[in-house]
PDB file of N, CA and C in Angstrom:
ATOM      1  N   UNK A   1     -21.723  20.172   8.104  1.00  0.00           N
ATOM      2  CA  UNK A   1     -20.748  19.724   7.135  1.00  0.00           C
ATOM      3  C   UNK A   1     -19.546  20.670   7.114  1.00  0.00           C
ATOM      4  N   UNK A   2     -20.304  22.164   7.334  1.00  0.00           N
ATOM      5  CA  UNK A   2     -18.793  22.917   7.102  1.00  0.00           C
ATOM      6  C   UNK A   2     -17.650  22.647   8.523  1.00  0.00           C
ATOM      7  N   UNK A   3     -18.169  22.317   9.180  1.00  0.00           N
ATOM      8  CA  UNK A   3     -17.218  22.166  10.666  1.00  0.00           C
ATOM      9  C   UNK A   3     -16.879  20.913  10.701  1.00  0.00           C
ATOM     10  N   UNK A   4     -17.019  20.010  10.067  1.00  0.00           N
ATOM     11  CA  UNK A   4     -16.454  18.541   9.599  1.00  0.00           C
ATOM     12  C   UNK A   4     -15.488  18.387   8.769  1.00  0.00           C
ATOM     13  N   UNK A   5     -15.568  19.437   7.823  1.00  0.00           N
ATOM     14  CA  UNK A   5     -14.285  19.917   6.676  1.00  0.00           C
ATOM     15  C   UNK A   5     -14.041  20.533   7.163  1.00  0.00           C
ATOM     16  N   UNK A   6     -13.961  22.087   7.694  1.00  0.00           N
ATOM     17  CA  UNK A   6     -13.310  22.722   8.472  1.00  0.00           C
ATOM     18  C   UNK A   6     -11.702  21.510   9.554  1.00  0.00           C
ATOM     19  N   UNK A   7     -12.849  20.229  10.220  1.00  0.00           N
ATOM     20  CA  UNK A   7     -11.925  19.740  11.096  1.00  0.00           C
ATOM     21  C   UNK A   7     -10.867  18.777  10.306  1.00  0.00           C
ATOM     22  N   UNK A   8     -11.001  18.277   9.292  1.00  0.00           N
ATOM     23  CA  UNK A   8     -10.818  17.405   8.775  1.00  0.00           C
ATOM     24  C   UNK A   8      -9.376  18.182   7.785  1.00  0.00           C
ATOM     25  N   UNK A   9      -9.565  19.394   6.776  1.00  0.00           N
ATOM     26  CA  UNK A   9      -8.742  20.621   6.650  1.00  0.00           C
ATOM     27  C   UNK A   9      -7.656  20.759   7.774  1.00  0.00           C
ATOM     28  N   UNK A  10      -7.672  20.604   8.848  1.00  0.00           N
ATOM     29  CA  UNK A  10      -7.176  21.424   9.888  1.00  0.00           C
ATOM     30  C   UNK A  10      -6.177  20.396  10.307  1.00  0.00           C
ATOM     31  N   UNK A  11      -6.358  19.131  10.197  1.00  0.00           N
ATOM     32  CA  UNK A  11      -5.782  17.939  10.624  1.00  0.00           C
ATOM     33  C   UNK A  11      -5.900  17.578  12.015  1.00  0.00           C
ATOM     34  N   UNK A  12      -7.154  17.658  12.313  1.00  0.00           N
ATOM     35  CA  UNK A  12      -8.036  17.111  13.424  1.00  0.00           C
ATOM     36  C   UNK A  12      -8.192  15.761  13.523  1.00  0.00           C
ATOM     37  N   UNK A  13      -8.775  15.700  11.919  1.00  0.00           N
ATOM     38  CA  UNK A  13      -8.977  13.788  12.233  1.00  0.00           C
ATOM     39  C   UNK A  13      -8.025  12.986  12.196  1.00  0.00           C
ATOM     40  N   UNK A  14      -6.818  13.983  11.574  1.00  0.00           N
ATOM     41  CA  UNK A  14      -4.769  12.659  11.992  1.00  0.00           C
ATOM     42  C   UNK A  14      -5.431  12.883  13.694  1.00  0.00           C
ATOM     43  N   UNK A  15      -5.261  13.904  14.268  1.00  0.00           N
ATOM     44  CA  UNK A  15      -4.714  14.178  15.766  1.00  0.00           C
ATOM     45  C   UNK A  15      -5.740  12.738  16.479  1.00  0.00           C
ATOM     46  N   UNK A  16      -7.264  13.213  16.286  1.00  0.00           N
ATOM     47  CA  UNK A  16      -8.094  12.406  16.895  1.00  0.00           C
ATOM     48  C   UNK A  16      -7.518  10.610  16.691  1.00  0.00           C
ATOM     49  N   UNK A  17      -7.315  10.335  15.656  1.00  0.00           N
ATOM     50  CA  UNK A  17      -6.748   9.230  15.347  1.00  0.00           C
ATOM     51  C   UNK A  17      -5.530   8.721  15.895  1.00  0.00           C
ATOM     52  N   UNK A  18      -4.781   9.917  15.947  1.00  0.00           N
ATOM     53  CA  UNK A  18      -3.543   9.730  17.058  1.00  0.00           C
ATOM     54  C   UNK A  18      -4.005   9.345  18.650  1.00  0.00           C
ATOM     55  N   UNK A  19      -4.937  10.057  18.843  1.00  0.00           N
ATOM     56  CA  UNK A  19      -5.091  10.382  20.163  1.00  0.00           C
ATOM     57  C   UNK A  19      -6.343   8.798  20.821  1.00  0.00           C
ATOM     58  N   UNK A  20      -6.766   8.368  20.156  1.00  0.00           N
ATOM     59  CA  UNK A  20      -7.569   7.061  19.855  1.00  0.00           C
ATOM     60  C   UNK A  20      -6.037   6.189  19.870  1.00  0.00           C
ATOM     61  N   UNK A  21      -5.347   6.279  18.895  1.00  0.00           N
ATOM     62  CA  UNK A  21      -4.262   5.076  19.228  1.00  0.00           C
ATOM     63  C   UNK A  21      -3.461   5.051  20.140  1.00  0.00           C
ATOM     64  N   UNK A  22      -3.298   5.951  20.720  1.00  0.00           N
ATOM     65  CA  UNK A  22      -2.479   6.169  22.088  1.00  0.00           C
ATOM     66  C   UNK A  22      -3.220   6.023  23.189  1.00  0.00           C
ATOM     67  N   UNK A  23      -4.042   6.041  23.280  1.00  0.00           N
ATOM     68  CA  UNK A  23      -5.107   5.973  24.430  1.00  0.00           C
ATOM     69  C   UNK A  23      -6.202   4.761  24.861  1.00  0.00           C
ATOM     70  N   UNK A  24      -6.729   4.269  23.855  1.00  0.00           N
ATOM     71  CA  UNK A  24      -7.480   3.193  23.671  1.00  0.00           C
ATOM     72  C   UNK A  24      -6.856   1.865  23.224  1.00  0.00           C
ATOM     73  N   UNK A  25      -6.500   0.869  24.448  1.00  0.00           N
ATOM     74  CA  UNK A  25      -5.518  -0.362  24.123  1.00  0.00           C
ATOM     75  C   UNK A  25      -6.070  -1.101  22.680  1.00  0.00           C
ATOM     76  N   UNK A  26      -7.615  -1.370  22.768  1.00  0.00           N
ATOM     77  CA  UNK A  26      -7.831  -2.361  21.348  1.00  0.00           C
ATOM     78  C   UNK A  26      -8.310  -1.442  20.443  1.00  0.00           C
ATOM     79  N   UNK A  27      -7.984  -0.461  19.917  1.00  0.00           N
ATOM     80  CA  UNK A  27      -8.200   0.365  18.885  1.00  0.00           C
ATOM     81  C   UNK A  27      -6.970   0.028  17.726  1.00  0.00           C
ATOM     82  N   UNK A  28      -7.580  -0.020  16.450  1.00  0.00           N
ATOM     83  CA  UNK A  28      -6.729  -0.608  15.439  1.00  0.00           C
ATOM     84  C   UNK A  28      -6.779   0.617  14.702  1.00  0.00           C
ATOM     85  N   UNK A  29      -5.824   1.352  14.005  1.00  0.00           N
ATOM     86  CA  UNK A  29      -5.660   2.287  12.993  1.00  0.00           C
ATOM     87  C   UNK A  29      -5.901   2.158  11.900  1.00  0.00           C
ATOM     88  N   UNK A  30      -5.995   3.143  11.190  1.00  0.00           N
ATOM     89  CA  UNK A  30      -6.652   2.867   9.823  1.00  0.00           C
ATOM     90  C   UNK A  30      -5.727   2.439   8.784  1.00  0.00           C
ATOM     91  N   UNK A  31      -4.567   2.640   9.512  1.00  0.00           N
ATOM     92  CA  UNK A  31      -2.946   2.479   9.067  1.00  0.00           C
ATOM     93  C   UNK A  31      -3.324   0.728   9.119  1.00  0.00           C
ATOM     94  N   UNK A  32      -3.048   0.500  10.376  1.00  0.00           N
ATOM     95  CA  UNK A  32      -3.261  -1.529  10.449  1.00  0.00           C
ATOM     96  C   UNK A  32      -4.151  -1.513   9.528  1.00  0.00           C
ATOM     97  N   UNK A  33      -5.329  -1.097   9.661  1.00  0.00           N
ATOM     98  CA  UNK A  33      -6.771  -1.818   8.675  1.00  0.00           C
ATOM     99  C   UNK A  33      -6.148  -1.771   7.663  1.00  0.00           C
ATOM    100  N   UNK A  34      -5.645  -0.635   6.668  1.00  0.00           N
ATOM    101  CA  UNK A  34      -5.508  -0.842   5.338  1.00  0.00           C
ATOM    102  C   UNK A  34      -4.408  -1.759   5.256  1.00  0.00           C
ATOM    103  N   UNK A  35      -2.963  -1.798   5.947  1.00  0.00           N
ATOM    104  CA  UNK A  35      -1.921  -3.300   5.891  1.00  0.00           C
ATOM    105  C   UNK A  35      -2.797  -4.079   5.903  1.00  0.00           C
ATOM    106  N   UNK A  36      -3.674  -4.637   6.525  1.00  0.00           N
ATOM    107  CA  UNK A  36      -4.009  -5.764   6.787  1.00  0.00           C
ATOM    108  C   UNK A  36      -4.876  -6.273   5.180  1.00  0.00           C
ATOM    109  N   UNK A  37      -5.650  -5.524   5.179  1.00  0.00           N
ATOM    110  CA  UNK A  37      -5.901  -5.514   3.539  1.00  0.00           C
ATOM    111  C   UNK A  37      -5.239  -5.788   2.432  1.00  0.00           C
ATOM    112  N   UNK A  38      -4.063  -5.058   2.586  1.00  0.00           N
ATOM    113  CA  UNK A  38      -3.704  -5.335   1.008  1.00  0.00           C
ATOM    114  C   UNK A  38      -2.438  -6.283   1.432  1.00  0.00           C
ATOM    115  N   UNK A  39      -2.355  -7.061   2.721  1.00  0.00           N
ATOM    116  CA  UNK A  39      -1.259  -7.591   2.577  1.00  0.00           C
ATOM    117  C   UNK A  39      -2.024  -9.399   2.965  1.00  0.00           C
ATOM    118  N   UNK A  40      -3.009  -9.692   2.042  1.00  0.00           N
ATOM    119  CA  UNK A  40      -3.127 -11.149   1.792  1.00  0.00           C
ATOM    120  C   UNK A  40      -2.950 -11.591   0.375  1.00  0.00           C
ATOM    121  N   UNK A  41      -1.828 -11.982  -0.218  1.00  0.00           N
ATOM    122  CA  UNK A  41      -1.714 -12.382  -1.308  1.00  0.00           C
ATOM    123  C   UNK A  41      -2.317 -13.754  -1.549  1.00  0.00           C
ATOM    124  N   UNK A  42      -2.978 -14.459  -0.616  1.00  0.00           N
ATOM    125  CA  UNK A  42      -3.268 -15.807  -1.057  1.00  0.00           C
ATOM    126  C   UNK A  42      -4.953 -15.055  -1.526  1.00  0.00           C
ATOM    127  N   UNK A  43      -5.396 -13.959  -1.170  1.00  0.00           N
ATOM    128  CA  UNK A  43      -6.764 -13.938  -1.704  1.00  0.00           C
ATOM    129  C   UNK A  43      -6.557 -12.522  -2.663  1.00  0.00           C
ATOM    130  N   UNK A  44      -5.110 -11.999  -3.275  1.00  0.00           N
ATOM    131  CA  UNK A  44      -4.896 -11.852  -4.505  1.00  0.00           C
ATOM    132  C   UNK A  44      -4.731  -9.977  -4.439  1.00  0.00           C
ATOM    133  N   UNK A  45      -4.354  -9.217  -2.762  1.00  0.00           N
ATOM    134  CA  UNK A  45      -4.031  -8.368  -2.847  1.00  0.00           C
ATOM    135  C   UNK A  45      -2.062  -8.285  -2.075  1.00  0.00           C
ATOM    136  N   UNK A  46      -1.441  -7.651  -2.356  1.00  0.00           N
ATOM    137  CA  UNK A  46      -0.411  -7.396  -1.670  1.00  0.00           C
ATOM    138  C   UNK A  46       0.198  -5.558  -1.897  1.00  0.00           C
ATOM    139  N   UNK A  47       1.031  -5.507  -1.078  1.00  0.00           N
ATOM    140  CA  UNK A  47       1.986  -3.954  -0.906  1.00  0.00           C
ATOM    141  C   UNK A  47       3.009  -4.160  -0.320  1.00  0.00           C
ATOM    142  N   UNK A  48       4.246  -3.228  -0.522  1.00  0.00           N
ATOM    143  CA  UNK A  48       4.975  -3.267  -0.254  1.00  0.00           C
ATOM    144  C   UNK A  48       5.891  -2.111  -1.180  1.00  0.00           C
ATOM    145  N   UNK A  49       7.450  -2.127  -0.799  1.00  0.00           N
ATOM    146  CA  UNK A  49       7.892  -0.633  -0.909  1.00  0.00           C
ATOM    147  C   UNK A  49       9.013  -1.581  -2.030  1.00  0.00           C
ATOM    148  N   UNK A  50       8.750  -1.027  -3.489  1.00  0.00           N
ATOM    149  CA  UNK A  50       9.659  -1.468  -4.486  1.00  0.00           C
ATOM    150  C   UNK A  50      11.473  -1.156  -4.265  1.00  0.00           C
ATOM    151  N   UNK A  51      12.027  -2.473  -4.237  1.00  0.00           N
ATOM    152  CA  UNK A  51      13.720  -2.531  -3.531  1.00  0.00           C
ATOM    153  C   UNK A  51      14.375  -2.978  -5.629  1.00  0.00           C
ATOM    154  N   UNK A  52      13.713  -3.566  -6.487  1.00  0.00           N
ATOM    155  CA  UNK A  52      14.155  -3.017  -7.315  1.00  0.00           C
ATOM    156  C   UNK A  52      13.165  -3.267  -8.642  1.00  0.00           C
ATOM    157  N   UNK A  53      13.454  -3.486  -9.998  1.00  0.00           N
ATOM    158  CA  UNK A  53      12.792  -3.384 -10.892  1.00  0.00           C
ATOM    159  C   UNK A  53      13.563  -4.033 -12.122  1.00  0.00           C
ATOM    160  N   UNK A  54      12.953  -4.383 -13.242  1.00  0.00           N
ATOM    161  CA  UNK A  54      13.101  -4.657 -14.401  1.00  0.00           C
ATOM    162  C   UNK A  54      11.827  -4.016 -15.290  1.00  0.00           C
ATOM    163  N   UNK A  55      11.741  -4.341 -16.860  1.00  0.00           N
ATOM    164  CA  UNK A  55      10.666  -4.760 -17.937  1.00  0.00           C
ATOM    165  C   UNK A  55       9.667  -5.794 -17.827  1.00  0.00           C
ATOM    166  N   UNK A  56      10.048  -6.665 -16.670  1.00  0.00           N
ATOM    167  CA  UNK A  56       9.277  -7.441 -16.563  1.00  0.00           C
ATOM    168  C   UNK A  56       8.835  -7.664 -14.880  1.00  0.00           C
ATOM    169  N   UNK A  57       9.666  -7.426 -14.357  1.00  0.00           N
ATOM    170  CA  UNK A  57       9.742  -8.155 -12.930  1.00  0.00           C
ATOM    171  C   UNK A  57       9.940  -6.637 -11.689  1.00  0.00           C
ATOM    172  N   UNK A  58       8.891  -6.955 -10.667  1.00  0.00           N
ATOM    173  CA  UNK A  58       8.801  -5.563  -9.973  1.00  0.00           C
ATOM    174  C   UNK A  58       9.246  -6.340  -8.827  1.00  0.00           C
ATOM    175  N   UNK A  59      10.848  -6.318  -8.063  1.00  0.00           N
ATOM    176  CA  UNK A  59      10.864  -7.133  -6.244  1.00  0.00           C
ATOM    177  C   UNK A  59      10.237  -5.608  -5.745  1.00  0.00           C
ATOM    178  N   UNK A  60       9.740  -6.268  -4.535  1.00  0.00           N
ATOM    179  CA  UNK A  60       9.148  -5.683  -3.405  1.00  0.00           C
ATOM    180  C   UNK A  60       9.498  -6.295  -1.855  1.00  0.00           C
ATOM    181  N   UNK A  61       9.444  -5.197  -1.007  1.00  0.00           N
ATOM    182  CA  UNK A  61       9.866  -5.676  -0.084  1.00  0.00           C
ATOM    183  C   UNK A  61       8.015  -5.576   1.051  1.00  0.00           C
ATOM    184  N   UNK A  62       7.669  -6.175   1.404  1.00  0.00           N
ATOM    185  CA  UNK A  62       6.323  -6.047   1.997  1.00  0.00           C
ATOM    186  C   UNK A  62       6.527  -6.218   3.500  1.00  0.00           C
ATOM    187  N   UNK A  63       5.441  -5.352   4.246  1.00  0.00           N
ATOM    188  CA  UNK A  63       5.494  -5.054   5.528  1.00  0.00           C
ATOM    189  C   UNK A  63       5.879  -5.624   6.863  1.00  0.00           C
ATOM    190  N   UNK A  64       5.862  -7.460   6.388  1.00  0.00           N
ATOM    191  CA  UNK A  64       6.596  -7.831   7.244  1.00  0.00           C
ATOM    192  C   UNK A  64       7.838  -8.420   7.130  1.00  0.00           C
ATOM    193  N   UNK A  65       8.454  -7.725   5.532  1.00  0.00           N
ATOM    194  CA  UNK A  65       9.902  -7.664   5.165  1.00  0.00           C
ATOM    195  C   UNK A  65       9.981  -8.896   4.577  1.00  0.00           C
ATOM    196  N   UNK A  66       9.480  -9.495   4.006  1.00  0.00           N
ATOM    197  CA  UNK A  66       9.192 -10.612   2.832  1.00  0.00           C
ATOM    198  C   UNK A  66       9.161 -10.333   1.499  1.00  0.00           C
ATOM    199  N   UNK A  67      10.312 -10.773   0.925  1.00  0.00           N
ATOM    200  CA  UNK A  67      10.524 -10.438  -0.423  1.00  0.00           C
ATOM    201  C   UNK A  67       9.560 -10.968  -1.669  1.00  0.00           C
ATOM    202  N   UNK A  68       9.191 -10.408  -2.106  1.00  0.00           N
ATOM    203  CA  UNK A  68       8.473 -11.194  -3.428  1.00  0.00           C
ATOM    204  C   UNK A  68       8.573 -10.260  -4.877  1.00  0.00           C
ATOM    205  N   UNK A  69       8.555 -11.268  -5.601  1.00  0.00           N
ATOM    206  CA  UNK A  69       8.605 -10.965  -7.383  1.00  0.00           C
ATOM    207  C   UNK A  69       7.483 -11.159  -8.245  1.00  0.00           C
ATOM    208  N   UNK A  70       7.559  -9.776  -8.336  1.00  0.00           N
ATOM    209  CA  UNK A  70       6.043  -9.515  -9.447  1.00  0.00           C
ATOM    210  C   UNK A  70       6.262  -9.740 -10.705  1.00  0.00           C
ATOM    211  N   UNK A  71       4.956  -9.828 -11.302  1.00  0.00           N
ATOM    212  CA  UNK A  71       5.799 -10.213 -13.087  1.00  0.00           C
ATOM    213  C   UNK A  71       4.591  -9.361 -12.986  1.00  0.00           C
ATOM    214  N   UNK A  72       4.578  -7.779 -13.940  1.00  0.00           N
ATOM    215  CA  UNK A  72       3.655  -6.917 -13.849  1.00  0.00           C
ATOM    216  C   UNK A  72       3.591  -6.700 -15.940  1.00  0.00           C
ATOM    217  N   UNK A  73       4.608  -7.279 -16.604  1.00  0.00           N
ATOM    218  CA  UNK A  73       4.042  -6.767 -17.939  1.00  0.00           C
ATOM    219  C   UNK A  73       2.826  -6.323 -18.490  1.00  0.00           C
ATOM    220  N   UNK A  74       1.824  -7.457 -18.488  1.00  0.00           N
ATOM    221  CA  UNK A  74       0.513  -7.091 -18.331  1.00  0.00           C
ATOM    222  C   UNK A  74      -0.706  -6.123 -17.501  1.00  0.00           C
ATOM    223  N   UNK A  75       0.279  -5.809 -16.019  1.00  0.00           N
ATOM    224  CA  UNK A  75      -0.777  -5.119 -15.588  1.00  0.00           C
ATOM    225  C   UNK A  75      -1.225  -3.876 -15.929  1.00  0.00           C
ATOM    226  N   UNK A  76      -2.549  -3.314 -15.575  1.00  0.00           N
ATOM    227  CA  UNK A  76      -2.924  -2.092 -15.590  1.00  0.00           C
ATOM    228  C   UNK A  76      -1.841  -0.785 -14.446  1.00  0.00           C
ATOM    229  N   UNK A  77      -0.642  -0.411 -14.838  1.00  0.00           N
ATOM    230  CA  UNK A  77      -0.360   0.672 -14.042  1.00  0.00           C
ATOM    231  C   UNK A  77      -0.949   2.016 -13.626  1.00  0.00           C
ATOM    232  N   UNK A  78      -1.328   2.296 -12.679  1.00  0.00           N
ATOM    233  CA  UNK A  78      -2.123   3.518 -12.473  1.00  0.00           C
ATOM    234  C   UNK A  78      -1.193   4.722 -12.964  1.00  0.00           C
ATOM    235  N   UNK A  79      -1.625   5.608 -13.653  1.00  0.00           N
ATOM    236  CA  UNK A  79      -0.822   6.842 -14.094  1.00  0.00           C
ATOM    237  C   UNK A  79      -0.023   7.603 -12.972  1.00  0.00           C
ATOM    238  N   UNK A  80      -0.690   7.386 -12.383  1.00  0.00           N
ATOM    239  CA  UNK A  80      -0.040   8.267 -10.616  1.00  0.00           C
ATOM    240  C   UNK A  80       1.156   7.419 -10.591  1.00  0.00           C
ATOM    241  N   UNK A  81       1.677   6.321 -10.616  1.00  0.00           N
ATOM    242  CA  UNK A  81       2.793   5.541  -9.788  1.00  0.00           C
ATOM    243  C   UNK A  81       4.023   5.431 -10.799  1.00  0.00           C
ATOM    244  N   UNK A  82       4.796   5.916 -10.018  1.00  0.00           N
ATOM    245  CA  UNK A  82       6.123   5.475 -10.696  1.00  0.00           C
ATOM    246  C   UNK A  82       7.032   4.303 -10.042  1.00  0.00           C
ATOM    247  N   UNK A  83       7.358   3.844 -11.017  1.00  0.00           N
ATOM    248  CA  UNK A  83       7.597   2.237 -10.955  1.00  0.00           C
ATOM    249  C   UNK A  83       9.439   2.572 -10.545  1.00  0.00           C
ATOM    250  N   UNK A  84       9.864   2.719  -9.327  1.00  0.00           N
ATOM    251  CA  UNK A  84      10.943   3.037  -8.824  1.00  0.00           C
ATOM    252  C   UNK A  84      11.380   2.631  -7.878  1.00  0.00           C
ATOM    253  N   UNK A  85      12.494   2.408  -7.028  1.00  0.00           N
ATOM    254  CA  UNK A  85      13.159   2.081  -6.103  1.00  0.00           C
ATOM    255  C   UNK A  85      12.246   2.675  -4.836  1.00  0.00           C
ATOM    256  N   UNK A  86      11.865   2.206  -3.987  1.00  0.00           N
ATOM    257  CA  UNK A  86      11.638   3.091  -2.546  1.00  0.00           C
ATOM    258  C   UNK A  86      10.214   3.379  -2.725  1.00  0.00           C
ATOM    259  N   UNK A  87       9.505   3.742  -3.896  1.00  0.00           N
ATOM    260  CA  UNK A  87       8.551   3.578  -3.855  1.00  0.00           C
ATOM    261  C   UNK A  87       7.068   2.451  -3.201  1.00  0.00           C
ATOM    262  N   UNK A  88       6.535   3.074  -2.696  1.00  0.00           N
ATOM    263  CA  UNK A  88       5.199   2.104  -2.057  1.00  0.00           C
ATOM    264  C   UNK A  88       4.008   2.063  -2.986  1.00  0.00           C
ATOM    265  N   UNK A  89       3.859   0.894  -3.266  1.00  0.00           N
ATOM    266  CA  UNK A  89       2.481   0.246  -3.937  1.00  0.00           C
ATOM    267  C   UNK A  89       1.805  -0.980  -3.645  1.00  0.00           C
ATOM    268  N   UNK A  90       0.496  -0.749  -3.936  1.00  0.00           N
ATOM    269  CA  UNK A  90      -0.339  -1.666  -3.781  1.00  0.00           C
ATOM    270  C   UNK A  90      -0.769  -2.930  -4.613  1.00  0.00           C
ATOM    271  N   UNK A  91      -1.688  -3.974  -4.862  1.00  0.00           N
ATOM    272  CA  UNK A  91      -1.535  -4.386  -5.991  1.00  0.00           C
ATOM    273  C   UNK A  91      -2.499  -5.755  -6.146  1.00  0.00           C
ATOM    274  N   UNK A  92      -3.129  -5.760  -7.310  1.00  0.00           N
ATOM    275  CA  UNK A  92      -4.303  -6.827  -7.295  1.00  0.00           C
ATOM    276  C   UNK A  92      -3.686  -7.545  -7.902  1.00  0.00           C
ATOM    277  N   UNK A  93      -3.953  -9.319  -8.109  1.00  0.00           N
ATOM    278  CA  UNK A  93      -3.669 -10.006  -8.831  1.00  0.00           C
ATOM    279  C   UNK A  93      -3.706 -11.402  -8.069  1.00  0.00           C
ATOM    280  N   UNK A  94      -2.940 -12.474  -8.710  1.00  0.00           N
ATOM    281  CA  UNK A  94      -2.784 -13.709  -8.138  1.00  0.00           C
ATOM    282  C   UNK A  94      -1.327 -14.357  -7.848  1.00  0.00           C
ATOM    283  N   UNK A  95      -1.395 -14.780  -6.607  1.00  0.00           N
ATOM    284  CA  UNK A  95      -0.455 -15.905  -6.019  1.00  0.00           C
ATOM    285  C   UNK A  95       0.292 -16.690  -7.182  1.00  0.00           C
ATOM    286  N   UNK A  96       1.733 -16.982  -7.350  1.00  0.00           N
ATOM    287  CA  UNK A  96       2.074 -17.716  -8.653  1.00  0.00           C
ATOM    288  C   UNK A  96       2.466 -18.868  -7.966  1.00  0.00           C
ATOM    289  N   UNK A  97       3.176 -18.519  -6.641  1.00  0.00           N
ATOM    290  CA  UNK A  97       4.428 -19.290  -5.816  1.00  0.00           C
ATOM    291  C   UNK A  97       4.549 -19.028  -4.860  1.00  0.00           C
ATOM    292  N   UNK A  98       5.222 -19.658  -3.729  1.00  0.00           N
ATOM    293  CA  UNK A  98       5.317 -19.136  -2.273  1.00  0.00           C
ATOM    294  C   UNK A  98       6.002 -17.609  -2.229  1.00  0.00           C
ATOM    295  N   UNK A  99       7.107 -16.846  -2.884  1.00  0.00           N
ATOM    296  CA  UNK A  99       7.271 -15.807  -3.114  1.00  0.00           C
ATOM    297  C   UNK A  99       6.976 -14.668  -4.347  1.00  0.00           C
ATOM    298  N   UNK A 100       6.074 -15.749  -4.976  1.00  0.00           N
ATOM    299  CA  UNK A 100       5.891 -14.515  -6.199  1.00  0.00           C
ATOM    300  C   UNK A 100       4.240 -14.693  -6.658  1.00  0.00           C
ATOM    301  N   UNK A 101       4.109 -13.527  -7.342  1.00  0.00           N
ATOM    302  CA  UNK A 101       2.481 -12.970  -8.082  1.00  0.00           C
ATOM    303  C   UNK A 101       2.379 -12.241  -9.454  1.00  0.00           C
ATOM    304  N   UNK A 102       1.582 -12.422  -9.640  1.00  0.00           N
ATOM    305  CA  UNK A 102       1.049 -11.858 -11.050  1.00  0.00           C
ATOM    306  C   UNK A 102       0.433 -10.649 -10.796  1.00  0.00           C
ATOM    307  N   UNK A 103       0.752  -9.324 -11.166  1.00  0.00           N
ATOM    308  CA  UNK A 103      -0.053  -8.014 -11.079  1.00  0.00           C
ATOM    309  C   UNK A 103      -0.896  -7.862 -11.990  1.00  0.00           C
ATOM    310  N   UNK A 104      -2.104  -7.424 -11.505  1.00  0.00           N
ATOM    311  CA  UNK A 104      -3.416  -7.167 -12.516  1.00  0.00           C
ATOM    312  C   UNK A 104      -3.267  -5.880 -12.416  1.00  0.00           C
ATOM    313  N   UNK A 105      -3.034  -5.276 -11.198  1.00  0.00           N
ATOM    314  CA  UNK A 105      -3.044  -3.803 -11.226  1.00  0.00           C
ATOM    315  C   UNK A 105      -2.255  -2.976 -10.145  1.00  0.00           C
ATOM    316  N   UNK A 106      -1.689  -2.409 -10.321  1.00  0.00           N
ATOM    317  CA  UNK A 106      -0.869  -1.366  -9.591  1.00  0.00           C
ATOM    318  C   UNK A 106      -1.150  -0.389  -9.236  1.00  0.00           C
ATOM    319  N   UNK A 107      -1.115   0.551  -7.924  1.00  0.00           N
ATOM    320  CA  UNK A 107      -1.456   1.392  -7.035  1.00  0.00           C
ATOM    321  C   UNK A 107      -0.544   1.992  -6.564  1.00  0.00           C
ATOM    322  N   UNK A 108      -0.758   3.341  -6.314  1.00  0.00           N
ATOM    323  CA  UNK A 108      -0.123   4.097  -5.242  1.00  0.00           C
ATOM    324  C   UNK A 108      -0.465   3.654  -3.664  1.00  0.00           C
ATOM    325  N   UNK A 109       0.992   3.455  -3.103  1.00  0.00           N
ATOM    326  CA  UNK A 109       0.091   2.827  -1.449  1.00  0.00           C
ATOM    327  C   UNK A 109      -0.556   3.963  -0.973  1.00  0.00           C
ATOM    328  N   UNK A 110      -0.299   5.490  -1.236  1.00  0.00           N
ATOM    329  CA  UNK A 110      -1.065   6.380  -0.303  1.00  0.00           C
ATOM    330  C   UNK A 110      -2.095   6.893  -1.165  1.00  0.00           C
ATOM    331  N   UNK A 111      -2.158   6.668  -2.755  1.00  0.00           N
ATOM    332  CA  UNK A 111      -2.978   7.429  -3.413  1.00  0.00           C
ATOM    333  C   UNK A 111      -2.671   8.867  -4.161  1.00  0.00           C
ATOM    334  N   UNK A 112      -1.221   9.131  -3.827  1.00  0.00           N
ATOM    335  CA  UNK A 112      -1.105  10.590  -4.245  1.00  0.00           C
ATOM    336  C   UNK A 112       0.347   9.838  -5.160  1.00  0.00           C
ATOM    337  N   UNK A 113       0.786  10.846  -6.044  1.00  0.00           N
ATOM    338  CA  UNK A 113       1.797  10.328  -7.050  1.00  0.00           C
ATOM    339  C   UNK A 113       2.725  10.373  -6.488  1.00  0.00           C
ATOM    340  N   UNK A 114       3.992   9.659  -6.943  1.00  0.00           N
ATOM    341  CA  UNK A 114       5.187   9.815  -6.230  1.00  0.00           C
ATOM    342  C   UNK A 114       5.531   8.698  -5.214  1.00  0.00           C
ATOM    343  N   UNK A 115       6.693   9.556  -4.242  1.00  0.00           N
ATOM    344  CA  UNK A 115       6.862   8.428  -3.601  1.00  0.00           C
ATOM    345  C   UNK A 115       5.724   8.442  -2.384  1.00  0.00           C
ATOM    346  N   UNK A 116       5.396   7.737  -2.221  1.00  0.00           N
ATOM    347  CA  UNK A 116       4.363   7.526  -0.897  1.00  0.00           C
ATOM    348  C   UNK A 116       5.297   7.048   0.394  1.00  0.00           C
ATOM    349  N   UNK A 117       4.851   7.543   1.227  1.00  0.00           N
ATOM    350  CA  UNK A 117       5.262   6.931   2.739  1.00  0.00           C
ATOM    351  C   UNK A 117       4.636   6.179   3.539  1.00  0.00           C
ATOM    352  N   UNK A 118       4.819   5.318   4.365  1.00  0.00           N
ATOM    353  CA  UNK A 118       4.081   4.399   5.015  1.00  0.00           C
ATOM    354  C   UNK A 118       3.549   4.902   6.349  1.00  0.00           C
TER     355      UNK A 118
END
């Protein structure tokens, strides 16, 4: 265990992961896996990097540059996320319309506060 954290500390497992995606043609990143996840809004997850905001209404711009409008009043915001321009988040809820959803809950896309990077 200690030489697993040790590698993991050290930023071994970015490199190995690098070195797997550069090398191995059908190897998918953990980067794709998680897009691919949170970007089906018809089964009630989406992300994308907030382009602007209101009191009521969060646009987002999502990964394959498709605009959509959140109506988040109700949701649960995670304390970590600030609800800002440029910012990346994640987000549970339901489909309203071909471009818009209802947020149940809001996320940091990387998990750490602030702005996150993709």
């Amino acid at each position: 265990m200690a030489i697993g954290t040790l590698f993991f500390i050290t930023g071994g497992a970015r490199w190995l992961e690098h070195k797997f995606e550069t090398n191995i043609e059908s190897y998918e990143s953990i980067q794709e896996k998680k897009t691919a996840i949170w970007s089906q809004p018809d089964l009630g997850t989406l992300s994308g990097e907030i382009i602007s905001y209101d009191d009521q209404t969060i646009t987002i711009k999502d990964w394959k540059s498709i605009i959509w409008n959140i109506s988040y009043q109700e949701a649960f915001i995670a304390p970590v996320v600030e609800i800002e321009e440029g910012v990346q988040i994640k987000l549970n809820g339901t489909k309203t319309g071909s471009n818009t959803f209802k947020a149940e809950s809001i996320k940091p896309w990387g998990g750490m506060p602030g702005k996150c990077v993709k």
